[in-house]
N, C-alpha and C. Protein backbone atom coordinates (compact mmCIF):
# COMPACT_ATOMS: atom_id res chain seq x y z
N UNK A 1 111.74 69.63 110.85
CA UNK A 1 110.96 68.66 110.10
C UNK A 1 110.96 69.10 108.64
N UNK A 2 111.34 68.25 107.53
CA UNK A 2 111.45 68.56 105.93
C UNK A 2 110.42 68.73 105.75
N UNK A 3 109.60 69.71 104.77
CA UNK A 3 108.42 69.75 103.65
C UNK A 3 108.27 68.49 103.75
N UNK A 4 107.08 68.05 103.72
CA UNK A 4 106.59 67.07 102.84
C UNK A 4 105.90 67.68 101.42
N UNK A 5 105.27 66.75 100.33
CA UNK A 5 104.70 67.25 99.20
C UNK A 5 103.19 67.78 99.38
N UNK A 6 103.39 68.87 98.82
CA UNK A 6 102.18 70.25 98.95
C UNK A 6 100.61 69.39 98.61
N UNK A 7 99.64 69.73 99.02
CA UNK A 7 98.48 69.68 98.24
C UNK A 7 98.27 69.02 96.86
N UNK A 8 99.39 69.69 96.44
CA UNK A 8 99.58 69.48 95.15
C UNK A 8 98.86 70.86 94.52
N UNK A 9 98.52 71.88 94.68
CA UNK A 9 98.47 73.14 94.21
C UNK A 9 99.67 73.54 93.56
N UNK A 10 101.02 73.42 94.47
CA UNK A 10 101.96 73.87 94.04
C UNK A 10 102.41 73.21 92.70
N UNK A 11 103.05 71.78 93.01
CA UNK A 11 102.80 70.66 91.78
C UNK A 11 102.11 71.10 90.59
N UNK A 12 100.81 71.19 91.12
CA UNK A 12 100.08 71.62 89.76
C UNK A 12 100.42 72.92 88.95
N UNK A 13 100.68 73.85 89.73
CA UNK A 13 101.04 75.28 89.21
C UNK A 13 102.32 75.28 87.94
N UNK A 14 102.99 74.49 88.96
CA UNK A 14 104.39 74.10 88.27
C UNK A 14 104.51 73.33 86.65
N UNK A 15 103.74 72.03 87.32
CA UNK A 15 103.81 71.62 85.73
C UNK A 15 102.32 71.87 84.93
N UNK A 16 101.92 72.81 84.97
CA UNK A 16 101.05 73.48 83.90
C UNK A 16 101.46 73.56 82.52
N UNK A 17 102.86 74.53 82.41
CA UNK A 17 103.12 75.08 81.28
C UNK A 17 103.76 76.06 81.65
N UNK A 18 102.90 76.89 82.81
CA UNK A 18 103.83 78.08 83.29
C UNK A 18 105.20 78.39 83.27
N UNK A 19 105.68 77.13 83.53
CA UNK A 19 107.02 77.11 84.47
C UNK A 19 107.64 75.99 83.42
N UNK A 20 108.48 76.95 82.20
CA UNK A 20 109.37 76.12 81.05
C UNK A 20 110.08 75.03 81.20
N UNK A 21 109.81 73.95 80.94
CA UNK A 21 110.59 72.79 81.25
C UNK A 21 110.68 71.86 82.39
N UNK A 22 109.52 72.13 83.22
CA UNK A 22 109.27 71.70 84.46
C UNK A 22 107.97 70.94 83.89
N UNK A 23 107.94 68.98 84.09
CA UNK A 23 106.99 68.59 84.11
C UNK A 23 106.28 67.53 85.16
N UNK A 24 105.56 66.97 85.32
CA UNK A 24 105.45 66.18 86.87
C UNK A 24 106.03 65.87 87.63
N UNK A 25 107.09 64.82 86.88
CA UNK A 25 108.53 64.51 87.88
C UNK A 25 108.84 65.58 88.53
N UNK A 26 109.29 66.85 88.15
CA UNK A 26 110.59 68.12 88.26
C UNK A 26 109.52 68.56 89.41
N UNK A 27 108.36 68.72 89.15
CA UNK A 27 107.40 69.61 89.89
C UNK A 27 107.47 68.86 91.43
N UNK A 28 106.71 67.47 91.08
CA UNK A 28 107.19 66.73 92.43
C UNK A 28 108.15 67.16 93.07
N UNK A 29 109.30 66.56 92.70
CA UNK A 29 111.03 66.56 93.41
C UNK A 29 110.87 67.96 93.91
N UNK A 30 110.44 69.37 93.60
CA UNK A 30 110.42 70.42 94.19
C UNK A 30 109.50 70.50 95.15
N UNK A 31 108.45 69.73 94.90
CA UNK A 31 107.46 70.12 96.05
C UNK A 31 107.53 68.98 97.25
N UNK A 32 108.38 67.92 96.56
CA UNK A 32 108.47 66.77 98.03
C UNK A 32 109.50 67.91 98.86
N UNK A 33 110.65 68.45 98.04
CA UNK A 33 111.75 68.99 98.97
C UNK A 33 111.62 70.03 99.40
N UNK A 34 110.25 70.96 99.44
CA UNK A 34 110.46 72.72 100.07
C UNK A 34 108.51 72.93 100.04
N UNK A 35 107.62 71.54 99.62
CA UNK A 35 106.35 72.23 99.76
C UNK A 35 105.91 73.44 99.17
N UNK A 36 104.55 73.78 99.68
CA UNK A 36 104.15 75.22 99.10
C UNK A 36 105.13 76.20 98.81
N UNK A 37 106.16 76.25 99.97
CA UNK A 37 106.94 77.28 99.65
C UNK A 37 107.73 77.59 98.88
N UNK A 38 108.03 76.71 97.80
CA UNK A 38 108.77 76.32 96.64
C UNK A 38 108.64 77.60 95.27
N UNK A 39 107.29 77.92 95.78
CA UNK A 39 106.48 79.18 94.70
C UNK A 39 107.13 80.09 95.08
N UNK A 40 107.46 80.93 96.17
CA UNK A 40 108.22 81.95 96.54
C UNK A 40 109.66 81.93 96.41
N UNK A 41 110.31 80.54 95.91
CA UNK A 41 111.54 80.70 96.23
C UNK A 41 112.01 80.47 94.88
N UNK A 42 111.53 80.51 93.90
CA UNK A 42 111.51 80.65 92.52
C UNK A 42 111.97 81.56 91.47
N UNK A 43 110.77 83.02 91.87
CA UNK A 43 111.12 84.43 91.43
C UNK A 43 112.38 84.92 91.49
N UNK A 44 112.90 84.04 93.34
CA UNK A 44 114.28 85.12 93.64
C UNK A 44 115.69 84.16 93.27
N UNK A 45 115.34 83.12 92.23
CA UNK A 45 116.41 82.15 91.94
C UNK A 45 117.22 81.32 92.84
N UNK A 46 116.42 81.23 94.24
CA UNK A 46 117.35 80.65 95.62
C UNK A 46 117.81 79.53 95.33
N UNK A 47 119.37 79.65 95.54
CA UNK A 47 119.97 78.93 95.10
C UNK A 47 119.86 77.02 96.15
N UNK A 48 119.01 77.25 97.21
CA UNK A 48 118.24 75.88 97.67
C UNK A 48 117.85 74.80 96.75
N UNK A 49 117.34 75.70 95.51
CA UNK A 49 116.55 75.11 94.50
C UNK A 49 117.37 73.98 93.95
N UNK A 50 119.33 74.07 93.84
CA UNK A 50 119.79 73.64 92.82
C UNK A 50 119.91 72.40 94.14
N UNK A 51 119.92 71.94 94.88
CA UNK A 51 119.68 70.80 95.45
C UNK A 51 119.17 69.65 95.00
N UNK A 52 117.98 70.05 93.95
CA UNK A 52 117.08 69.17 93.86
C UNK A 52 117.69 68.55 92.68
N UNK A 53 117.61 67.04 92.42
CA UNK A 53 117.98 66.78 90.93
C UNK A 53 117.54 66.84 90.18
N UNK A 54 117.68 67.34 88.94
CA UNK A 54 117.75 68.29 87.66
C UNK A 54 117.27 69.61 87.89
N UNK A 55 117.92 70.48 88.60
CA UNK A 55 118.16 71.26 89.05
C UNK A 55 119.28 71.85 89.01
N UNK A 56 119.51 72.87 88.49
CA UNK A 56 120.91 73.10 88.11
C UNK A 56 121.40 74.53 87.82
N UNK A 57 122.32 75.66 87.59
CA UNK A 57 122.27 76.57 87.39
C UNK A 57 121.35 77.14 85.78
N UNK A 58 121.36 76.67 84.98
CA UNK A 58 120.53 77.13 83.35
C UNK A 58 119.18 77.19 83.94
N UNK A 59 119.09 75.27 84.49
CA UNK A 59 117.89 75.37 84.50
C UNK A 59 116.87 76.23 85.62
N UNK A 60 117.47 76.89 86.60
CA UNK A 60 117.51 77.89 88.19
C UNK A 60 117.07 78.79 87.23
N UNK A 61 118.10 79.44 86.35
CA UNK A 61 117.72 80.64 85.64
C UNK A 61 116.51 80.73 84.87
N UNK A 62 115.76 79.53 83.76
CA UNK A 62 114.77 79.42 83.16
C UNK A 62 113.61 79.16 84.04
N UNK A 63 113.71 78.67 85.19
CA UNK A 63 112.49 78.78 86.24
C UNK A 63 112.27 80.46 86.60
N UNK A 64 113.14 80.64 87.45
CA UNK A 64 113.15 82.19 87.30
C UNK A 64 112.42 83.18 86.63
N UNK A 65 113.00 83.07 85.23
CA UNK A 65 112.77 83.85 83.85
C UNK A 65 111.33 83.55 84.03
N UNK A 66 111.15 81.82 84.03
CA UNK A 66 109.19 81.71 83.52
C UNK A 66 108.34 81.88 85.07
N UNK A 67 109.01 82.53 86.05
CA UNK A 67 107.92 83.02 86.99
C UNK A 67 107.98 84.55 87.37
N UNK A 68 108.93 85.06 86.42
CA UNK A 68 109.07 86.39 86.23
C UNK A 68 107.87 86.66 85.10
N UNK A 69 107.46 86.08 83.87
CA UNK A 69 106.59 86.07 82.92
C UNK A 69 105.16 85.67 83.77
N UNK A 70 105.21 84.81 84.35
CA UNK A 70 103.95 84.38 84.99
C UNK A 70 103.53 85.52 86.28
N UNK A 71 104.27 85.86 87.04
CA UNK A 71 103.95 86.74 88.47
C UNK A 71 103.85 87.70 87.83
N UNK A 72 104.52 88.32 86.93
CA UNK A 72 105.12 89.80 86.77
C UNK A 72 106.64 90.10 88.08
N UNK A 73 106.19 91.48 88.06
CA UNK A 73 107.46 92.35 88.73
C UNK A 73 107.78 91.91 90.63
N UNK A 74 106.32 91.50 90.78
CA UNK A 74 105.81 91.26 92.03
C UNK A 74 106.59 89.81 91.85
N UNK A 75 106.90 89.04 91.66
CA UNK A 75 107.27 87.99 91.50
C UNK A 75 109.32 88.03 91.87
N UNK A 76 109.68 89.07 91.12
CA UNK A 76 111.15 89.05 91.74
C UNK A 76 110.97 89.18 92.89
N UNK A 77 110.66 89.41 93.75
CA UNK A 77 110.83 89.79 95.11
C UNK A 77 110.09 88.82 95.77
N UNK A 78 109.81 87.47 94.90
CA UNK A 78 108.83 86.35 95.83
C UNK A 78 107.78 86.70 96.17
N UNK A 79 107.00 87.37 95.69
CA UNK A 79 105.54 88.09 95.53
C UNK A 79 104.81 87.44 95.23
N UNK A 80 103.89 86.44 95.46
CA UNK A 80 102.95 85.59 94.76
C UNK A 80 101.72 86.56 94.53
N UNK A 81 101.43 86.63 93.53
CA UNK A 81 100.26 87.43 92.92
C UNK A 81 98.68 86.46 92.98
């Protein structure tokens, strides 16, 4: 059975600011396609992610980068802090 879209916790986390270049739309489309779990699969750049449209290798890497700034170290390793 696919994710459906999270609470919207996740959503929200996403298009805060936290997460560079990600704004409602982007946040949605990630959280209709992988749910909560979308936060963990972020840090470690899973390449699942580039599925989604506008999703792409740069932009994989700048999610990454801004949940490496947001988690810290705990965050490469899909660490939600």
């Amino acid at each position: 059975m696919p994710p459906t879209e999270s609470s919207g916790g996740a959503a929200a986390l996403l298009s805060s600011g936290a997460f560079k270049g990600v704004g409602p739309k982007l946040a949605a489309a990630l959280t209709t396609a992988f749910g909560d779990e979308v936060i963990g699969m972020i840090p470690s750049g899973d390449e699942r992610l580039l599925a989604v449209p506008g999703v792409g290798p740069s932009r994989l890497e700048k999610l990454r980068a801004s949940a490496e700034r947001h988690f810290g170290a705990a965050g490469r390793h899909g660490g939600v802090v």
